[in-house]
Protein backbone atom coordinates (compact mmCIF):
# COMPACT_ATOMS: atom_id res chain seq x y z
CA UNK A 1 127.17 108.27 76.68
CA UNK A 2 124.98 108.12 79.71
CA UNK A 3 127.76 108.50 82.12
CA UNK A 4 129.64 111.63 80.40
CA UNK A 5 126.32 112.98 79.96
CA UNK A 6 126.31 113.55 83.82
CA UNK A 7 129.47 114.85 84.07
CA UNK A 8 130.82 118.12 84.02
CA UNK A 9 130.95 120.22 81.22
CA UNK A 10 134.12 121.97 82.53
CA UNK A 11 135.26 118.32 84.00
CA UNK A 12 134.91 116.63 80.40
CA UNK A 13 136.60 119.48 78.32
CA UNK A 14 139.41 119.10 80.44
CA UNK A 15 139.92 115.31 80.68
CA UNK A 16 138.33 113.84 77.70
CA UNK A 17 140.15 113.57 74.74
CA UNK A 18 138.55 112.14 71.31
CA UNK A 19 141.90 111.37 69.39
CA UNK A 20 143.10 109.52 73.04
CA UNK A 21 139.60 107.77 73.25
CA UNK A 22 139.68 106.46 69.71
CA UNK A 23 143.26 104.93 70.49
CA UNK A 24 142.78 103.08 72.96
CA UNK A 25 139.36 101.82 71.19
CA UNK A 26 141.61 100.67 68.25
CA UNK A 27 144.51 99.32 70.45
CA UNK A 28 142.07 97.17 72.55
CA UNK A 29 140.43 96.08 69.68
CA UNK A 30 136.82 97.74 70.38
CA UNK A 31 136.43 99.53 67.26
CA UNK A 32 135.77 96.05 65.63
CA UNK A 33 131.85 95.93 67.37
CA UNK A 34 130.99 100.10 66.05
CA UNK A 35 130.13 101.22 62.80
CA UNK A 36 130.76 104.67 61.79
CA UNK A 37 127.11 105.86 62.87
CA UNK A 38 127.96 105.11 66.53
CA UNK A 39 131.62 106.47 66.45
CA UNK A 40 130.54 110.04 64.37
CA UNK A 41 127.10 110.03 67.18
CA UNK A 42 130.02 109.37 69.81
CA UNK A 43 132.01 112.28 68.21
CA UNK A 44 128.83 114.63 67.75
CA UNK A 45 128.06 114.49 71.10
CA UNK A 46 131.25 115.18 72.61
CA UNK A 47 131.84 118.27 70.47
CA UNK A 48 127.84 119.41 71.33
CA UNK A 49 129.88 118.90 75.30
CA UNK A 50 132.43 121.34 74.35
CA UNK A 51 134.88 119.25 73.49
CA UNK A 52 137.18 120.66 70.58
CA UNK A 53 137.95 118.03 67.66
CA UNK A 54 141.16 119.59 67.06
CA UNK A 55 143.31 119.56 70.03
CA UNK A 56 146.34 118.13 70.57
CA UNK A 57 147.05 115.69 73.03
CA UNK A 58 149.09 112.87 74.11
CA UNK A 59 148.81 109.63 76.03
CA UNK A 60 151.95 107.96 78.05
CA UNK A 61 152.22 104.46 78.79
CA UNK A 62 152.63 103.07 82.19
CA UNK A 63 156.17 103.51 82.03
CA UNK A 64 156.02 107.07 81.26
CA UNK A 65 156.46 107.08 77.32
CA UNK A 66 154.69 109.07 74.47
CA UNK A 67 152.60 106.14 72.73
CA UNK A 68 150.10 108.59 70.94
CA UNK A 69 150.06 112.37 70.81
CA UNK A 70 147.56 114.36 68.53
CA UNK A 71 144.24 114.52 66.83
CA UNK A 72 141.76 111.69 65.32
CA UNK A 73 142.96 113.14 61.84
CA UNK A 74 146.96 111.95 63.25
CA UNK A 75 145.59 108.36 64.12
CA UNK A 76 143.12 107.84 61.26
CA UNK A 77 146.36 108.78 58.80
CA UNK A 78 148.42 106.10 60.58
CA UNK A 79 146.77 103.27 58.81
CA UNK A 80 149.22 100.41 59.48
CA UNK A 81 150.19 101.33 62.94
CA UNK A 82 153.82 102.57 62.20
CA UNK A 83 153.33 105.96 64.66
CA UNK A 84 151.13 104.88 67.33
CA UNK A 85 150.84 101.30 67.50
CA UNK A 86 147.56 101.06 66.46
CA UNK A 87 146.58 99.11 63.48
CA UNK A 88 143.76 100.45 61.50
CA UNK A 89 143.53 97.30 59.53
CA UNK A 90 142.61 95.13 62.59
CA UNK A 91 138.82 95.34 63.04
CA UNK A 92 138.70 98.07 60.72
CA UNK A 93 136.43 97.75 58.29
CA UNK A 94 137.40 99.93 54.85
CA UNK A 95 133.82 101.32 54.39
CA UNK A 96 133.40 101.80 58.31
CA UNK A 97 136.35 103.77 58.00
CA UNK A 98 135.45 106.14 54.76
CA UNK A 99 132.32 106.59 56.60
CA UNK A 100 134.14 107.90 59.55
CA UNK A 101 136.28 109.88 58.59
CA UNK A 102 134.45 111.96 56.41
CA UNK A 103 131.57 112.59 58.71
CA UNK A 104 134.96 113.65 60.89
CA UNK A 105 135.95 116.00 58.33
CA UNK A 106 132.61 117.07 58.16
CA UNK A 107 132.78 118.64 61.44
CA UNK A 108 135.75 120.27 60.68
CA UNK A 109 138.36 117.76 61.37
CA UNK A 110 142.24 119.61 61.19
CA UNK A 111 144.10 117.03 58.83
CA UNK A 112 146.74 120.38 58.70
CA UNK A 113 147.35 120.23 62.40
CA UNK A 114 150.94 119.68 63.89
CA UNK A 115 151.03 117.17 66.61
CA UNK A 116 154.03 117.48 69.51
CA UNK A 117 156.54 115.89 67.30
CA UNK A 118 155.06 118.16 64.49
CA UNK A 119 153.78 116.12 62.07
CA UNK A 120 150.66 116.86 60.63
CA UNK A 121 147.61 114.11 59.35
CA UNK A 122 149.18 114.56 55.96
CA UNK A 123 152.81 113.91 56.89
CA UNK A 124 151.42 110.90 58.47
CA UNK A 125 150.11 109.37 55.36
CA UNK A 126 152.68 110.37 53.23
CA UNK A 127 155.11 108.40 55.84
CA UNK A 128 152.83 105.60 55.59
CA UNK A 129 152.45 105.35 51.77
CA UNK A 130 156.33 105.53 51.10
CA UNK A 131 156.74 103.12 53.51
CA UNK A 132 154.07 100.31 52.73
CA UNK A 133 154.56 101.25 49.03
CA UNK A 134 150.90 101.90 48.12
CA UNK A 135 148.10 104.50 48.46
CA UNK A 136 147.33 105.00 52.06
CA UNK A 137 143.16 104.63 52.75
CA UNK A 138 143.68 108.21 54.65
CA UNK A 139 144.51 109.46 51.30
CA UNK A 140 142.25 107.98 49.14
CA UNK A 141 139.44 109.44 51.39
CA UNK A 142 140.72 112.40 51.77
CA UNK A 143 141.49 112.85 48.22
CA UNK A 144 137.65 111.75 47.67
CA UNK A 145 136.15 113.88 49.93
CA UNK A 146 137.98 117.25 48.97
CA UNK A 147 136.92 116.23 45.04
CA UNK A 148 132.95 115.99 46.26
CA UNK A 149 133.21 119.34 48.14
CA UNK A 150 134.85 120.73 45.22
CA UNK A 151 132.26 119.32 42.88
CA UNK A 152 128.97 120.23 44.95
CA UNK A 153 130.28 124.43 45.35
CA UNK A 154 130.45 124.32 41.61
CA UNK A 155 127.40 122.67 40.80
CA UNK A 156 124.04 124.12 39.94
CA UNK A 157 122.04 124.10 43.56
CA UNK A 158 118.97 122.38 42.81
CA UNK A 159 116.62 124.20 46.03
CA UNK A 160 113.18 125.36 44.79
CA UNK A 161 112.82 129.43 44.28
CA UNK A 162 116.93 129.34 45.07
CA UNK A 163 118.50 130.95 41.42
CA UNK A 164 121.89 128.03 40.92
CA UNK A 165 125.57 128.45 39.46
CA UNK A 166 125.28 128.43 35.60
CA UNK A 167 128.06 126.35 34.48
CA UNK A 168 129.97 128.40 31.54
């Protein structure tokens, strides 16, 4: 953080990219030594740099091939590795990763975003679950988090001098 917090504003917009970041985290096998606080303080200050959650973008091997394209929402939905080579189950612990991605969809993560190859975050772990035969943890979380929203903008608000939802 202390070096892109020196850089260019204009500089980092332009050349960093959180989905390509969190990649090559997971395909070196870095994400194993964060916990979700440091990845979603990672995230926070990248977006308070500019830096737009849901863009699309791609990484290349050295050979010149597509080996990731898309958002954090594409990778975090690829749970076994069978799009972008990157297994989430290596290093990945499964409340590390509920934490994470819903402080990601917190800020507005895309999971309805087409990548190049236009698959969207949902596509991807729909692939995933018919392929591995089981509930996908992209899923489960996702399903999870969209139940709480739903839950907390129908129940009473409970803020002093603040009149709540009456529940019929």
């Amino acid at each position: 953080m202390e070096i892109v917090a020196g850089l260019d504003n204009t500089l980092l917009r332009s050349r960093w990219h959180l989905g390509c970041w969190l990649w090559e985290l997971l395909l070196n096998h870095e994400f194993s030594n964060l916990n979700a606080g440091t990845l979603l303080s990672a995230f926070a200050f990248a977006i308070s740099r500019g830096i737009d959650i849901n863009i699309v973008k791609g990484n290349k091997d050295s050979l010149g091939y597509p080996v990731f394209n898309g958002t954090a929402a594409h990778l975090l939905a690829d749970t076994h590795g069978d799009h972008f080579r990157a297994d989430l189950h290596r290093g990945f612990d499964e409340q590390v990763y509920k934490e994470f991605l819903c402080g990601l969809l917190g800020r507005s993560l895309d999971i309805d975003l087409a990548n190049f190859g236009g698959l969207t975050a949902r596509d991807i772990d729909e692939s995933v679950q018919s392929k591995h035969g089981r509930r996908n943890p992209f899923g489960k979380v996702l399903n999870a988090y969209m139940l709480h929203d739903k839950l907390a903008d129908t129940l009473p608000d409970n803020k002093p001098g603040k009149p709540g939802k009456q529940l019929i």
